[in-house]
C-alpha atoms as a PDB file:
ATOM      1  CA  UNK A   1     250.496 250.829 -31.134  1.00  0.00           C
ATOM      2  CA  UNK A   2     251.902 248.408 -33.872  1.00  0.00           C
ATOM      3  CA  UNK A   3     249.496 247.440 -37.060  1.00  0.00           C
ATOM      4  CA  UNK A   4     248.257 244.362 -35.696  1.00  0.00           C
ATOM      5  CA  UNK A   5     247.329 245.493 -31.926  1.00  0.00           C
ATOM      6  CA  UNK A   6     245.534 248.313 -33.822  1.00  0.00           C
ATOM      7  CA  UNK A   7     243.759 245.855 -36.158  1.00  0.00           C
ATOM      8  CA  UNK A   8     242.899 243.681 -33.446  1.00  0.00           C
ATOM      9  CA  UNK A   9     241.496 246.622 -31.292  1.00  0.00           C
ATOM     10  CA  UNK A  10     239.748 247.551 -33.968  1.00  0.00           C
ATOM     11  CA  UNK A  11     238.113 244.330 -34.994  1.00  0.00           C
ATOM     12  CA  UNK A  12     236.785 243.918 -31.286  1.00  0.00           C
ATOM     13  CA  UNK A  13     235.123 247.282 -31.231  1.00  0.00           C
ATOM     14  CA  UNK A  14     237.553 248.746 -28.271  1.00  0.00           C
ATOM     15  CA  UNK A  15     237.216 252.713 -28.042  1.00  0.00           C
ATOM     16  CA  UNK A  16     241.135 252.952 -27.264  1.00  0.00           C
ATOM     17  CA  UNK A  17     241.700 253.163 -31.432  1.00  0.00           C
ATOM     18  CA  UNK A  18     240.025 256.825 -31.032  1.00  0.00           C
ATOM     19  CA  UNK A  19     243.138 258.064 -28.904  1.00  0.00           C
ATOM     20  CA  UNK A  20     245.125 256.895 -32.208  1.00  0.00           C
ATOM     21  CA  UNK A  21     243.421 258.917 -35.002  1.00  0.00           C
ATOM     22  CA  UNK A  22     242.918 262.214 -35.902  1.00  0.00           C
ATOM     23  CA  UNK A  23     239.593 262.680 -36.914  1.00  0.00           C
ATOM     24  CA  UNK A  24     240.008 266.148 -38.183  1.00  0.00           C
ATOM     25  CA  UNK A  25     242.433 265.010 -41.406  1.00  0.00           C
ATOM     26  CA  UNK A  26     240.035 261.728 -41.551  1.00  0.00           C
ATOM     27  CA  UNK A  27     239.610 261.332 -45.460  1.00  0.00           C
ATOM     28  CA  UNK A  28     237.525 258.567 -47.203  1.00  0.00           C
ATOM     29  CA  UNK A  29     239.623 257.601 -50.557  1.00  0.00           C
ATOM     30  CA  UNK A  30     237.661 257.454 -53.994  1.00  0.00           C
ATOM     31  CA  UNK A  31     235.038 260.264 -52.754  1.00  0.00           C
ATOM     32  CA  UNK A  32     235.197 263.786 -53.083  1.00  0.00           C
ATOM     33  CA  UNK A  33     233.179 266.627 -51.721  1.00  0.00           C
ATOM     34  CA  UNK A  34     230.288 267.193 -54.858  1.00  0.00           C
ATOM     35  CA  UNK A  35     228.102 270.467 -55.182  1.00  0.00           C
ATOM     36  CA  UNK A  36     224.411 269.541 -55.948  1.00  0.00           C
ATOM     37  CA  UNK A  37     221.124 271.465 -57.300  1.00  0.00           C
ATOM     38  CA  UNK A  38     218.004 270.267 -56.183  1.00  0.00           C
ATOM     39  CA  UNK A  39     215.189 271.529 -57.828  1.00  0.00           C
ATOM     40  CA  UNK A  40     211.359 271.090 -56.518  1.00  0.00           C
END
């Protein structure tokens, strides 16, 4: 699937993207995994 189909696939909510991405290795730039202390 070239950029564009993808894009467009995307942008009209189809489901077919999901057969194009592997979800395990999905990463969201700019945020890392931070360990937190809550106290009560």
């Amino acid at each position: 699937m070239k950029a564009k189909e993808f894009d467009q696939a995307f942008d009209e909510g189809h489901d077919s993207i999901d057969e194009h991405i592997d979800w395990s290795s999905a990463q969201r730039p700019g945020l890392e995994t931070r360990r937190i202390t809550a106290k009560s």
